[in-house]
C-alpha atoms as a PDB file:
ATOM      1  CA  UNK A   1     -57.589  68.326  31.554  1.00  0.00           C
ATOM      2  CA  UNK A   2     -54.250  66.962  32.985  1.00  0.00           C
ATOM      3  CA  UNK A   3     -52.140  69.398  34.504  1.00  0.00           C
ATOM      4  CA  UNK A   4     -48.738  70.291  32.770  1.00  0.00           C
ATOM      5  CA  UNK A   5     -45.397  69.536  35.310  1.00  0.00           C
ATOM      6  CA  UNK A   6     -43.984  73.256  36.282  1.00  0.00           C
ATOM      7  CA  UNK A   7     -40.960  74.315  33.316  1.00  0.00           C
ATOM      8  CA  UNK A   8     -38.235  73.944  35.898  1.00  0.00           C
ATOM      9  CA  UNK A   9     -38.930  70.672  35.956  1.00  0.00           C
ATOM     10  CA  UNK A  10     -39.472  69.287  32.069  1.00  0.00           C
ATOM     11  CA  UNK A  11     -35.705  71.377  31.518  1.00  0.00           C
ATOM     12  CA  UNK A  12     -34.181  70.180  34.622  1.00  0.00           C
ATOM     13  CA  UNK A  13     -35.117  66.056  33.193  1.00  0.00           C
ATOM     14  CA  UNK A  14     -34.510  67.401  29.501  1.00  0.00           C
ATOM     15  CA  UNK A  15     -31.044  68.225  30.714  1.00  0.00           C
ATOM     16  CA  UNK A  16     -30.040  65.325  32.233  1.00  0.00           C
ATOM     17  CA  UNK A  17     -30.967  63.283  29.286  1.00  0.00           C
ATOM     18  CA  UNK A  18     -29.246  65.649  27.091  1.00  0.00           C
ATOM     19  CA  UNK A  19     -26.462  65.122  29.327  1.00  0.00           C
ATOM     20  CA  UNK A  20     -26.859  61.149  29.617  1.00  0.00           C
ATOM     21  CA  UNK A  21     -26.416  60.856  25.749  1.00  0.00           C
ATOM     22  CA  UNK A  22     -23.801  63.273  25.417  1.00  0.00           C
ATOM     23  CA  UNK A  23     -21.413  61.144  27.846  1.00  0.00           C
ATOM     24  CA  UNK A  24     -22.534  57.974  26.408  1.00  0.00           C
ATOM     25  CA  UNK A  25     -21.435  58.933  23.004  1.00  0.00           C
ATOM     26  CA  UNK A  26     -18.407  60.896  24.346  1.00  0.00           C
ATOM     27  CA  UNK A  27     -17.341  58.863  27.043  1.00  0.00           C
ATOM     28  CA  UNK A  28     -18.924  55.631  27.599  1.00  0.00           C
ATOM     29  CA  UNK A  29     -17.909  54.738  24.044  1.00  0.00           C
ATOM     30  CA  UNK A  30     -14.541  55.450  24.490  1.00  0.00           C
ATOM     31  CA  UNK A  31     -14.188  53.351  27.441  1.00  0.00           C
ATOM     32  CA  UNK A  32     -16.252  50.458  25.938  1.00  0.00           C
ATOM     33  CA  UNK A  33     -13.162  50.624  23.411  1.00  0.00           C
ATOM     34  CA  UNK A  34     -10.360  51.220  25.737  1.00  0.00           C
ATOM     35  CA  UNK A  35     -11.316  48.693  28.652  1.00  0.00           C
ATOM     36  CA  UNK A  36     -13.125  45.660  25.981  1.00  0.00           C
ATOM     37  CA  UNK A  37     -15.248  44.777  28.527  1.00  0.00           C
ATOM     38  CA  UNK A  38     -12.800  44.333  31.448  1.00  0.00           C
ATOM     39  CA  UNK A  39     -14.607  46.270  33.892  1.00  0.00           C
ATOM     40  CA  UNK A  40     -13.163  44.075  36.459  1.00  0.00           C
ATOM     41  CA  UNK A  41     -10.033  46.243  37.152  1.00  0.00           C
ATOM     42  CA  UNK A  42     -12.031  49.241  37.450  1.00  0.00           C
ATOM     43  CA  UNK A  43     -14.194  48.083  39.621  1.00  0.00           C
ATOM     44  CA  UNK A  44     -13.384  45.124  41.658  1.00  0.00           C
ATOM     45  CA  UNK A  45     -15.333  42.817  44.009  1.00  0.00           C
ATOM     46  CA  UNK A  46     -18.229  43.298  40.995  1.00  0.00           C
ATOM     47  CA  UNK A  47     -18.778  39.045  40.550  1.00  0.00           C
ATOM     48  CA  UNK A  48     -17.840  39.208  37.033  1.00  0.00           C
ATOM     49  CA  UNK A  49     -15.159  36.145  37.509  1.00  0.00           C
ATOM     50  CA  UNK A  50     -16.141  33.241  35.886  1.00  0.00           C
ATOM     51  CA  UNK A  51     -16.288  29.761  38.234  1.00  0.00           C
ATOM     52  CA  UNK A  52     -18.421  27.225  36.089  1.00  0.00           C
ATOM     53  CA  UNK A  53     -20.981  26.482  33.570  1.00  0.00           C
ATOM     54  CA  UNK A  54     -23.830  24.591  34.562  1.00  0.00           C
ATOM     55  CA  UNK A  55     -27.198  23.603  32.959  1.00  0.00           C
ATOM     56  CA  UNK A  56     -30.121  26.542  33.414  1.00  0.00           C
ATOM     57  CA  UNK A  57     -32.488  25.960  35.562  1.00  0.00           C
ATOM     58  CA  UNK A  58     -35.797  27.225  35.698  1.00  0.00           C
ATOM     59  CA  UNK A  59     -35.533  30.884  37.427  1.00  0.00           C
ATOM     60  CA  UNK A  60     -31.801  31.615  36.441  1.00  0.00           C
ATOM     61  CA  UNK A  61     -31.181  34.930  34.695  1.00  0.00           C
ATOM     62  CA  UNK A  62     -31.398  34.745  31.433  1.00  0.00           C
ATOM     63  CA  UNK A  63     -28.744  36.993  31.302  1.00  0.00           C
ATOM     64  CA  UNK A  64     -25.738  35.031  31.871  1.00  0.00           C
ATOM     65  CA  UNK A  65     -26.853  32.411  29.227  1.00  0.00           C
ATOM     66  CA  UNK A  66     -23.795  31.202  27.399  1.00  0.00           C
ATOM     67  CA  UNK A  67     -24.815  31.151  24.094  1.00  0.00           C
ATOM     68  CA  UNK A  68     -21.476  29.314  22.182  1.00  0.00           C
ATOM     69  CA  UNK A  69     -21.716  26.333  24.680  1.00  0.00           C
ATOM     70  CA  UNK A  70     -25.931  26.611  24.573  1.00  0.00           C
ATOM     71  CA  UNK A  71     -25.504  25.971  20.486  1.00  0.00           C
ATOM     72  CA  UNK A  72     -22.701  23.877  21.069  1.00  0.00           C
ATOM     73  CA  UNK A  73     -24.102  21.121  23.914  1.00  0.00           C
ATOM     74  CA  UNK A  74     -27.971  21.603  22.266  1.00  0.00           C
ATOM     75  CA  UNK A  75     -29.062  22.422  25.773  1.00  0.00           C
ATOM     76  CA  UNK A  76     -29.193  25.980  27.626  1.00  0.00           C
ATOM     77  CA  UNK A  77     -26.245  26.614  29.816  1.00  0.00           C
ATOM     78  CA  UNK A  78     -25.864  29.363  32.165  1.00  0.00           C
ATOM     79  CA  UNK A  79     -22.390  30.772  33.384  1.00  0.00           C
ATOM     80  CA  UNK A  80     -21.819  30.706  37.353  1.00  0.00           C
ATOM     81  CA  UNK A  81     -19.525  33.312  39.284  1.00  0.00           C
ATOM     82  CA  UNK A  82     -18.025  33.394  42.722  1.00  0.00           C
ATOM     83  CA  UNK A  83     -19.821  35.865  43.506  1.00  0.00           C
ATOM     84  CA  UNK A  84     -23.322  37.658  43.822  1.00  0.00           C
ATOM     85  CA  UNK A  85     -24.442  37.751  39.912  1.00  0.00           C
ATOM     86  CA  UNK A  86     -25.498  41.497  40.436  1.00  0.00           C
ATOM     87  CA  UNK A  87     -23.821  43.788  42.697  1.00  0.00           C
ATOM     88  CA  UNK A  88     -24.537  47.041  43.977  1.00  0.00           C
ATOM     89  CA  UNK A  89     -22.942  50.269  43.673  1.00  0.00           C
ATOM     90  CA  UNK A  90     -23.752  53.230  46.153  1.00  0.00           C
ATOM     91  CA  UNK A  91     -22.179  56.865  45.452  1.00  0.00           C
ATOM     92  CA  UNK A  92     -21.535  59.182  48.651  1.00  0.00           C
ATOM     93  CA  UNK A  93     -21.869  62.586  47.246  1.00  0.00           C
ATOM     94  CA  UNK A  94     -20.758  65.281  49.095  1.00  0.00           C
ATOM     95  CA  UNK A  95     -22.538  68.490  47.859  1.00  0.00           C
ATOM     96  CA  UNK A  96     -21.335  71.413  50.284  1.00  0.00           C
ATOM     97  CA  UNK A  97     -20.216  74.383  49.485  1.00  0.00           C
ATOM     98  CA  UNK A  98     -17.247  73.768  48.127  1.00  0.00           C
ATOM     99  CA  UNK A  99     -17.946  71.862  45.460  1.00  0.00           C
ATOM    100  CA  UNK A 100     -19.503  74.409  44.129  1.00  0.00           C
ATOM    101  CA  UNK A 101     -16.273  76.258  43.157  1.00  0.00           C
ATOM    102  CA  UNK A 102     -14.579  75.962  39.806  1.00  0.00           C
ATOM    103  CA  UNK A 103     -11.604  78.195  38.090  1.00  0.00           C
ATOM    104  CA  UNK A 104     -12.578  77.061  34.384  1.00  0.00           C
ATOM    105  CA  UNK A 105     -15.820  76.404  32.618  1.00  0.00           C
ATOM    106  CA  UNK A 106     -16.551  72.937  35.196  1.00  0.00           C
ATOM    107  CA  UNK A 107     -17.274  72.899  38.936  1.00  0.00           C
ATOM    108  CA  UNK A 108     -16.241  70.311  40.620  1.00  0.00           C
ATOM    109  CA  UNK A 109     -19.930  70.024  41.027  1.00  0.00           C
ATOM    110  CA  UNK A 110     -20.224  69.309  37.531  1.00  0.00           C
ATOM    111  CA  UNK A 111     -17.222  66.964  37.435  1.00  0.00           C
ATOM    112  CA  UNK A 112     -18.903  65.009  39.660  1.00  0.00           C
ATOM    113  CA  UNK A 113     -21.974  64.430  38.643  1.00  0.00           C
ATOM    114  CA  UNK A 114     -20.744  63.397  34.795  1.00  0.00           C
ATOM    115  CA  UNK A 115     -18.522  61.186  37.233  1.00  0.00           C
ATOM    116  CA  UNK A 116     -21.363  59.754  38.288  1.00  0.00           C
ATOM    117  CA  UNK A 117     -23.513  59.345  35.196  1.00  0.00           C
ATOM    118  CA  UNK A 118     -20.483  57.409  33.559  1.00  0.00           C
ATOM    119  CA  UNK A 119     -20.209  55.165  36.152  1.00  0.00           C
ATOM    120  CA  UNK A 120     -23.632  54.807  36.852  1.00  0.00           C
ATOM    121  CA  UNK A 121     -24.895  53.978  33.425  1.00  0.00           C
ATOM    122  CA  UNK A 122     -21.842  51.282  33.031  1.00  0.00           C
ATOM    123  CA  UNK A 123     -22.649  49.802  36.081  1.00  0.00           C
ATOM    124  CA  UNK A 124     -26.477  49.702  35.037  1.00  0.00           C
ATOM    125  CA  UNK A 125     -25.650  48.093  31.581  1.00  0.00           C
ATOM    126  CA  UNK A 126     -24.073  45.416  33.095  1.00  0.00           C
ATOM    127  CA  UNK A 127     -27.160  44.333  35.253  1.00  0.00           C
ATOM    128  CA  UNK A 128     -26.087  45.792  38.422  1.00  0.00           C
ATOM    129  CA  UNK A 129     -27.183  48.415  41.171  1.00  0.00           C
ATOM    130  CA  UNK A 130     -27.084  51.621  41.956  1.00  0.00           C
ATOM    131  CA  UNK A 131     -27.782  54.453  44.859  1.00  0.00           C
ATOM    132  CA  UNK A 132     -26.666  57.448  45.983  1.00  0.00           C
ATOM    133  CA  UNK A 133     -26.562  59.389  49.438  1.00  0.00           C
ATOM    134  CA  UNK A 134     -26.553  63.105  48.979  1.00  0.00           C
ATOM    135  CA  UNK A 135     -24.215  65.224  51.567  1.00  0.00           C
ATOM    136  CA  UNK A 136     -25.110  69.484  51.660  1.00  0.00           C
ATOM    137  CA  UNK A 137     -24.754  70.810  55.167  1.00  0.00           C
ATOM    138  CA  UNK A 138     -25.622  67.486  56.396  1.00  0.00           C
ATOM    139  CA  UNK A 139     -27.207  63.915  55.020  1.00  0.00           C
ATOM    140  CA  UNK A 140     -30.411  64.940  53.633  1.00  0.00           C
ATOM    141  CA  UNK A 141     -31.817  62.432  50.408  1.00  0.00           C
ATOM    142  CA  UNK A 142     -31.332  58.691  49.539  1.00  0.00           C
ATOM    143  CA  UNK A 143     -31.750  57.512  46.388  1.00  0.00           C
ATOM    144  CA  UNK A 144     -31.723  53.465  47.179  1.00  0.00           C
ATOM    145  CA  UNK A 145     -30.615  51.294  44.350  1.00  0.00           C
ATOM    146  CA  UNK A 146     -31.922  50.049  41.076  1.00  0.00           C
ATOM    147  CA  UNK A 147     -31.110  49.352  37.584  1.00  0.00           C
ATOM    148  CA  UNK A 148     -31.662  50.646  34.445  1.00  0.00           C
ATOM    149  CA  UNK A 149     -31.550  53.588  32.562  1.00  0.00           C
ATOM    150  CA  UNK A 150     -34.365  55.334  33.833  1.00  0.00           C
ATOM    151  CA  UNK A 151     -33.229  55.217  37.164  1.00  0.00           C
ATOM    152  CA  UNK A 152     -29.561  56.512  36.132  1.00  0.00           C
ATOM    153  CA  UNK A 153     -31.479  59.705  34.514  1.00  0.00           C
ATOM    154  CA  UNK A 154     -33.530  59.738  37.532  1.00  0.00           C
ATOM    155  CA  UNK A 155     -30.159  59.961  39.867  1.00  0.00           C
ATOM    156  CA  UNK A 156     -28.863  62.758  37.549  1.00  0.00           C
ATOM    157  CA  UNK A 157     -32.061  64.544  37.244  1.00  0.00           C
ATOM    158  CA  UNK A 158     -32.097  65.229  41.185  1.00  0.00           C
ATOM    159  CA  UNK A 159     -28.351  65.988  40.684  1.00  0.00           C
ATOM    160  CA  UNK A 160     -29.006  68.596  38.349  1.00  0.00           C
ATOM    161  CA  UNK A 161     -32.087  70.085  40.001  1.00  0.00           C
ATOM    162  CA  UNK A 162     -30.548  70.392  43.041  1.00  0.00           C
ATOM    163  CA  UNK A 163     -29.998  73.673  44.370  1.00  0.00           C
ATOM    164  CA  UNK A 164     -26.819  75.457  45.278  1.00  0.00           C
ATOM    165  CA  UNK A 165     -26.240  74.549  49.387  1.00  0.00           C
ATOM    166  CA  UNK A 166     -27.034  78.055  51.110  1.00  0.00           C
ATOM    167  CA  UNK A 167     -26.360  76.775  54.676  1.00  0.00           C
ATOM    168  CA  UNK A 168     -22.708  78.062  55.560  1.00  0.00           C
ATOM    169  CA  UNK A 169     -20.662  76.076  57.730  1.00  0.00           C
ATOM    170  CA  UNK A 170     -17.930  73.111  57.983  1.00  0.00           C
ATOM    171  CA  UNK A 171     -18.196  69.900  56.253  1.00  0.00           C
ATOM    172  CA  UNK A 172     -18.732  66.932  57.972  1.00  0.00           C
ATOM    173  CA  UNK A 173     -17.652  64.008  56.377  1.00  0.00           C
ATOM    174  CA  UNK A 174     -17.695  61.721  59.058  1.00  0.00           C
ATOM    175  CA  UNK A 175     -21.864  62.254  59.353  1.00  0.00           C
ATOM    176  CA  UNK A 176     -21.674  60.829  55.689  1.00  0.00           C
ATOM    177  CA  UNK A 177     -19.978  57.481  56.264  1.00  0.00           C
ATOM    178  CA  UNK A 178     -21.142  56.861  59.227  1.00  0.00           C
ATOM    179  CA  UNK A 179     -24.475  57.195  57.873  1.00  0.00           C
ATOM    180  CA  UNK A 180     -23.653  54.998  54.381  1.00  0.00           C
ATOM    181  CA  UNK A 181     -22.277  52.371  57.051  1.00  0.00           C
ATOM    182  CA  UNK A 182     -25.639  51.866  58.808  1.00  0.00           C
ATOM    183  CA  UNK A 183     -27.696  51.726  55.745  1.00  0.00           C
ATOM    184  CA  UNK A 184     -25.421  49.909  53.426  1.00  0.00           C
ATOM    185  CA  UNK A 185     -25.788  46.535  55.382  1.00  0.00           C
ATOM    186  CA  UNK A 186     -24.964  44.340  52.147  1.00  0.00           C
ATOM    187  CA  UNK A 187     -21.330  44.311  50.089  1.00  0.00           C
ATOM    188  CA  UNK A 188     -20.915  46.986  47.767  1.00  0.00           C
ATOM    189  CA  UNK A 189     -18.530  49.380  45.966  1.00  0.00           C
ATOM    190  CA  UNK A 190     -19.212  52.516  47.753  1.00  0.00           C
ATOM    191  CA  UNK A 191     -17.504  55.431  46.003  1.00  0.00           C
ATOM    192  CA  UNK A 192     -17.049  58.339  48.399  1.00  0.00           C
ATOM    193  CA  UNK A 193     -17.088  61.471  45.866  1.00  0.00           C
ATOM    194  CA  UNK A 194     -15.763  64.723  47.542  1.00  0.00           C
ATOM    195  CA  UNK A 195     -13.104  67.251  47.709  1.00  0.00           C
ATOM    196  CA  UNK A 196     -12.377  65.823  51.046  1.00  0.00           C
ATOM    197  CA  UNK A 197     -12.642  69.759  52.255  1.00  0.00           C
ATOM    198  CA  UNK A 198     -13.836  68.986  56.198  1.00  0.00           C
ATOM    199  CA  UNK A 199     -13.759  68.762  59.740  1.00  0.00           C
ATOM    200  CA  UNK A 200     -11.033  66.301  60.807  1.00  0.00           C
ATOM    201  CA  UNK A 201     -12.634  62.618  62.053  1.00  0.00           C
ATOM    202  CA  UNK A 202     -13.357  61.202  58.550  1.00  0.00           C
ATOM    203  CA  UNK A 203     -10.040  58.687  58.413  1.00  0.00           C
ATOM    204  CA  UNK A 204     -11.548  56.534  61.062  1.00  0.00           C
ATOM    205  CA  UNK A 205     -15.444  55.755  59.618  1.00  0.00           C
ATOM    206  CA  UNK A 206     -13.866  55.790  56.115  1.00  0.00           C
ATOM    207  CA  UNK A 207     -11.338  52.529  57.205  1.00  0.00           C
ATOM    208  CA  UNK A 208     -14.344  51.213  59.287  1.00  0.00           C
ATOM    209  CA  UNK A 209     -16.316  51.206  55.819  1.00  0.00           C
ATOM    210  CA  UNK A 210     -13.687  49.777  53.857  1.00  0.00           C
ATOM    211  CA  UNK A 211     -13.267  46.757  55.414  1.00  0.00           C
ATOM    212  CA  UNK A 212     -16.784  45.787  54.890  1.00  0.00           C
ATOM    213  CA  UNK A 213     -17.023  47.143  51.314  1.00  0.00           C
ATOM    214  CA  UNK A 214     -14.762  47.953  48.113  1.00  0.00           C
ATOM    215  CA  UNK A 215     -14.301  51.859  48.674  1.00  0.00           C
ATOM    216  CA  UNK A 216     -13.233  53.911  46.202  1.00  0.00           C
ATOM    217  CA  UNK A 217     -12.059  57.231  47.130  1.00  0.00           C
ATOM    218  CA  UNK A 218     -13.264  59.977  44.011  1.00  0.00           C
ATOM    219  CA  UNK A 219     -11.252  63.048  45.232  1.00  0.00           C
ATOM    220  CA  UNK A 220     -12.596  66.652  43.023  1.00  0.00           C
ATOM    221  CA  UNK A 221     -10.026  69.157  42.829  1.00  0.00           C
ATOM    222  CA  UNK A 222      -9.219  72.689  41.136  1.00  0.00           C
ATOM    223  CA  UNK A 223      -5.976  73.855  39.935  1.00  0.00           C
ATOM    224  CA  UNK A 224      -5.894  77.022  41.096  1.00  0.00           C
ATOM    225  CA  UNK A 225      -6.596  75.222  44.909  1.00  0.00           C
ATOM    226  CA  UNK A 226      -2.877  74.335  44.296  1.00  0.00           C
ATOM    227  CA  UNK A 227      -1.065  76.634  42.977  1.00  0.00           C
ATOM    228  CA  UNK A 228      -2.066  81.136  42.569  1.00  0.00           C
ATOM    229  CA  UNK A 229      -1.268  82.667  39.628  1.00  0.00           C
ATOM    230  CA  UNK A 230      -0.303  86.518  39.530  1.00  0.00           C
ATOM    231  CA  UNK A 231      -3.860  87.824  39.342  1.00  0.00           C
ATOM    232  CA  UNK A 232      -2.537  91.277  41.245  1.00  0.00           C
ATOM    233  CA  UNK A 233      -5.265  92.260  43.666  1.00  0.00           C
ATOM    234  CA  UNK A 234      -7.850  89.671  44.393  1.00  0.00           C
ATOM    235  CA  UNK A 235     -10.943  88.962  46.873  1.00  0.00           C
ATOM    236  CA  UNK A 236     -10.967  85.222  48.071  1.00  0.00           C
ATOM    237  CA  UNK A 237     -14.079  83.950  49.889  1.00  0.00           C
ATOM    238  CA  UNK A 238     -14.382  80.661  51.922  1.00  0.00           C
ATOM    239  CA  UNK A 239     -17.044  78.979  50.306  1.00  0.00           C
ATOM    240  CA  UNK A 240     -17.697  76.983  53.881  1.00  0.00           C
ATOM    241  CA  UNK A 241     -17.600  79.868  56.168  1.00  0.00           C
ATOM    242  CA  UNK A 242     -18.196  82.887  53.892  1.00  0.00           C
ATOM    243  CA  UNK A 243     -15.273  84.636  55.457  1.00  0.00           C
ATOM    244  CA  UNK A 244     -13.809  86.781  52.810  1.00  0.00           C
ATOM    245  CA  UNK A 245     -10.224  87.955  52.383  1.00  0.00           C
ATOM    246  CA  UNK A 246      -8.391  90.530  50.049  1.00  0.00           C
ATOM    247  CA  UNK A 247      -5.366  88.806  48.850  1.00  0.00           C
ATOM    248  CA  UNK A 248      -1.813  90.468  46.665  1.00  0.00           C
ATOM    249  CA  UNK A 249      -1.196  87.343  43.980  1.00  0.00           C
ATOM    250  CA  UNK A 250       1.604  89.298  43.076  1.00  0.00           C
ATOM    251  CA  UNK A 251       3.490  88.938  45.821  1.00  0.00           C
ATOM    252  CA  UNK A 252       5.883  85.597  44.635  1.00  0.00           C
ATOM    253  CA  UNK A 253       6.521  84.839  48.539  1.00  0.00           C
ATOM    254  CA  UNK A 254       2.467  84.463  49.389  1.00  0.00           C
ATOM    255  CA  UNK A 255       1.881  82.494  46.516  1.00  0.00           C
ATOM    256  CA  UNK A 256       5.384  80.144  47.734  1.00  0.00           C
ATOM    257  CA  UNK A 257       3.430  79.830  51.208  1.00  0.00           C
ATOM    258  CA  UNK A 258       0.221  79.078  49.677  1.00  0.00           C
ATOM    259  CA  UNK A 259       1.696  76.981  47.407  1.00  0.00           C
ATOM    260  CA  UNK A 260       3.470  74.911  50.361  1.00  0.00           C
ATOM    261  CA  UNK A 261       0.392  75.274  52.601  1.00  0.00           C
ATOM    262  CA  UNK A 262      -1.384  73.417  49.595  1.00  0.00           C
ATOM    263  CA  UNK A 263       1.311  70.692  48.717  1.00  0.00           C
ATOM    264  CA  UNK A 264       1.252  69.725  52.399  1.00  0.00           C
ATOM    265  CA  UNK A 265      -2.366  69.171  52.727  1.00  0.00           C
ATOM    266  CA  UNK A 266      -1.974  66.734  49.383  1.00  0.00           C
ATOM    267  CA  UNK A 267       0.574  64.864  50.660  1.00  0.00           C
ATOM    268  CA  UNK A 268      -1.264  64.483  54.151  1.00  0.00           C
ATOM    269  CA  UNK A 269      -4.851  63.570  52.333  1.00  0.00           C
ATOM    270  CA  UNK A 270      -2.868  60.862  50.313  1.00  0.00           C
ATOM    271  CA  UNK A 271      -1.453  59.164  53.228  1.00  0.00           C
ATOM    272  CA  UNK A 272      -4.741  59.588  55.280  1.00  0.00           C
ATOM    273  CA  UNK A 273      -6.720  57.575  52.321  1.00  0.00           C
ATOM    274  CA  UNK A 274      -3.724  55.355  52.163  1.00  0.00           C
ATOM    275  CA  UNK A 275      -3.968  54.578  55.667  1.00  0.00           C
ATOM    276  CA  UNK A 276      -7.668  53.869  55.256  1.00  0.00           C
ATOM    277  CA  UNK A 277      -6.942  51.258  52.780  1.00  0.00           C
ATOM    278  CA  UNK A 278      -8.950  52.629  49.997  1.00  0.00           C
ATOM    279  CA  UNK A 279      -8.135  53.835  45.872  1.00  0.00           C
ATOM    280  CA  UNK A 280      -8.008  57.053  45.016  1.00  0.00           C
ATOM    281  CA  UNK A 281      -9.136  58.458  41.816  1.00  0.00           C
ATOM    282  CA  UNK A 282      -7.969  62.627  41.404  1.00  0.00           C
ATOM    283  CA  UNK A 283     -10.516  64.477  39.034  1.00  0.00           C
ATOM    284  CA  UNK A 284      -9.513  67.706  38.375  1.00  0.00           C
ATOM    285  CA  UNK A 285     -11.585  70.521  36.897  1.00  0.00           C
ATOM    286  CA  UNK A 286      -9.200  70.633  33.864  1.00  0.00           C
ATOM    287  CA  UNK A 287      -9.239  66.896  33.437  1.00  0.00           C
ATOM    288  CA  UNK A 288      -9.980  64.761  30.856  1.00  0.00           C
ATOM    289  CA  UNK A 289     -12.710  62.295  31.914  1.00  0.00           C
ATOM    290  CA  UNK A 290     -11.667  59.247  29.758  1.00  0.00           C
ATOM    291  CA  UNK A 291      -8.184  59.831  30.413  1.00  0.00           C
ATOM    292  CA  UNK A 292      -8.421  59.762  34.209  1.00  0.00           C
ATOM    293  CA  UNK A 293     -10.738  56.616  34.464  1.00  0.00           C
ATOM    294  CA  UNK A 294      -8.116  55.070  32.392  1.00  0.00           C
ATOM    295  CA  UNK A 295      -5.379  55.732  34.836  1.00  0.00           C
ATOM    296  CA  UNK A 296      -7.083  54.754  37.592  1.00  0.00           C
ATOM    297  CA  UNK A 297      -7.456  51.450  35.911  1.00  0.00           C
ATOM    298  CA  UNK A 298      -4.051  50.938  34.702  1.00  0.00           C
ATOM    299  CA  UNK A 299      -2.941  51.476  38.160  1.00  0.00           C
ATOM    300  CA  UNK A 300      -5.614  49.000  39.539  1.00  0.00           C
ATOM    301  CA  UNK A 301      -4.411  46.145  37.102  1.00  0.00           C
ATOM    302  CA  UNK A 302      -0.769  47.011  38.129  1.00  0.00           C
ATOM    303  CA  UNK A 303      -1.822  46.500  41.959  1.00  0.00           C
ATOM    304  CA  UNK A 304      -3.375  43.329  40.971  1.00  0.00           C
ATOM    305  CA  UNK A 305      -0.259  42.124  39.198  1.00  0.00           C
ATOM    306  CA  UNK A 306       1.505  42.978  42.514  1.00  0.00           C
ATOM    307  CA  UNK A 307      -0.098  41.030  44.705  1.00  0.00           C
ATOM    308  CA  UNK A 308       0.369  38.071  42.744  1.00  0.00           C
ATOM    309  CA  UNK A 309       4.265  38.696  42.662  1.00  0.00           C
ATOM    310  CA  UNK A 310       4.437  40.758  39.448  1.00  0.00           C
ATOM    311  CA  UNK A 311       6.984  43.148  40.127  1.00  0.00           C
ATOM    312  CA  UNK A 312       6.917  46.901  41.418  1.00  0.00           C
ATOM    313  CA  UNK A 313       5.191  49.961  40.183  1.00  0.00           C
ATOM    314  CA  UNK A 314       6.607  52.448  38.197  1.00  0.00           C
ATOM    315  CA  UNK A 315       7.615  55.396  39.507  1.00  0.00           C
ATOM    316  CA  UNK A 316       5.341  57.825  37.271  1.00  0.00           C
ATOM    317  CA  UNK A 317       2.456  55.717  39.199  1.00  0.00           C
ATOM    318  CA  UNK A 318       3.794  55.659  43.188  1.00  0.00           C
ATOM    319  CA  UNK A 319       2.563  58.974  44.159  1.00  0.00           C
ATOM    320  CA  UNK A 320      -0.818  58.127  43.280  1.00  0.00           C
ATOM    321  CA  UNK A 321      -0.400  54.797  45.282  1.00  0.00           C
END
């Protein structure tokens, strides 16, 4: 008699496939619609750029087949790009503490990992690769890369099952890019998903990273990490240190200074990921999914339109560049 998996586990993988379908009607539908199969803006580098057309030869992929000039010449033709035919995709995920925190129904948590499972499952579709190295209080599980469906569920199965990080303490960023560049030895897009809540030291490995690989910087955020509203009398706790504070939201001039406090630190994480030379993506707990994928990629084809003379961006679009 076989022995039946523990329940934790069947609901943990019935969960992510619940999930899987839900954002590939939801989501992945919608974008098949709204992008018509130009994923190249979105995510660039990917070898999806045509270069020729050349007769198949025995051990091509039958994939990239071109069936209208197959039909049309009588003899199988196979479309060439100019680069790799299949690329790889690696997620960093940083899982600390604070991405555990959440003012609405979604964590950032959450947010992250249908981030992922979006991405993921496009990426798969399309023949390509994909991994994933997990950050909690330090670099602890690799998930190398493969396609298919099956592995996508797999990568949002261990996602989902994952526990809550007890460890308290500091995020170190760094430890997870300087890890990704040692094991990612081979072009990919790498897309570094985190709040970007850490030690300082994480500018430096993130540039050294990018100019070996198309980074993509995935940044979670939380309204109310912005801006207080008058809540009167309120505990606060540090998610990374536990410290724990008891805080008067009514009083307009501590939520000006916290509101200041917090504007500065945007504007200096912007400029640091500028500096690095990376795209930034903002997903915020109250944020539409669809809706910021698509503005990612409308400021991605806008870039690309500017570096081949174009014109300038508009100014609803700078901050973000």
């Amino acid at each position: 008699m076989k022995n039946s998996p523990p329940e934790p586990v069947k609901s943990a993988a019935a969960s992510a496939e619940q999930l899987l379908r839900r954002l590939e009607w939801t989501v992945l539908r919608r974008l098949d619609g709204l992008l018509q199969g130009d994923y190249r803006t979105l995510l660039r580098g990917a070898g999806m750029d045509l270069a020729d057309l050349r007769e198949y030869q025995h051990h091509d992929d039958v994939r990239h087949i071109d069936w209208n000039v197959t039909a049309r010449l009588q003899q199988p033709h196979v479309r060439v790009f100019t680069e790799d035919r299949e690329m790889s995709a690696w997620f960093l995920l940083d899982l600390s503490p604070s991405m555990d925190f959440g003012s609405s129904e979604l964590r950032k948590r959450n947010v992250s990992a249908e981030f992922v499972a979006v991405l993921a499952r496009m990426l798969t579709r399309h023949g390509n690769r994909v991994g994933a190295m997990l950050y909690g209080s330090g670099v602890d599980a690799v998930i190398p890369a493969r396609g298919g469906r099956h592995h996508v569920l797999h990568l949002l199965h261990t996602l989902q099952a994952r526990p809550e990080t007890s460890i308290l303490g500091p995020t170190r960023l760094h430890e997870l890019l300087e890890s990704a560049a040692n094991l990612v030895r081979r072009r990919s897009t790498v897309f570094v998903v985190s709040d970007f809540i850490t030690e300082p030291g994480w500018e430096k490995p993130l540039g050294q990273l990018a100019r070996r690989h198309e980074v993509v910087a995935v940044r979670l955020l939380d309204p109310l990490e912005l801006d207080l509203p008058d809540l009167g009398l309120i505990p606060i706790r540090d998610a990374e240190t536990g410290e724990q504070l008891l805080v008067d939201t009514h009083d307009a001039g501590f939520r000006k200074r916290f509101a200041r406090i917090a504007a500065q630190r945007e504007s200096e994480l912007r400029q640091s990921l500028a500096r690095a030379g990376v795209d930034t993506l903002e997903l915020s707990t109250d944020d539409n999914l669809v809706d910021a994928i698509m503005r990612f990629t409308d400021l991605r084809k806008r870039r690309s339109r500017l570096s081949g003379g174009a014109g300038a961006l508009p100014s609803h679009l700078k901050h973000a560049a």
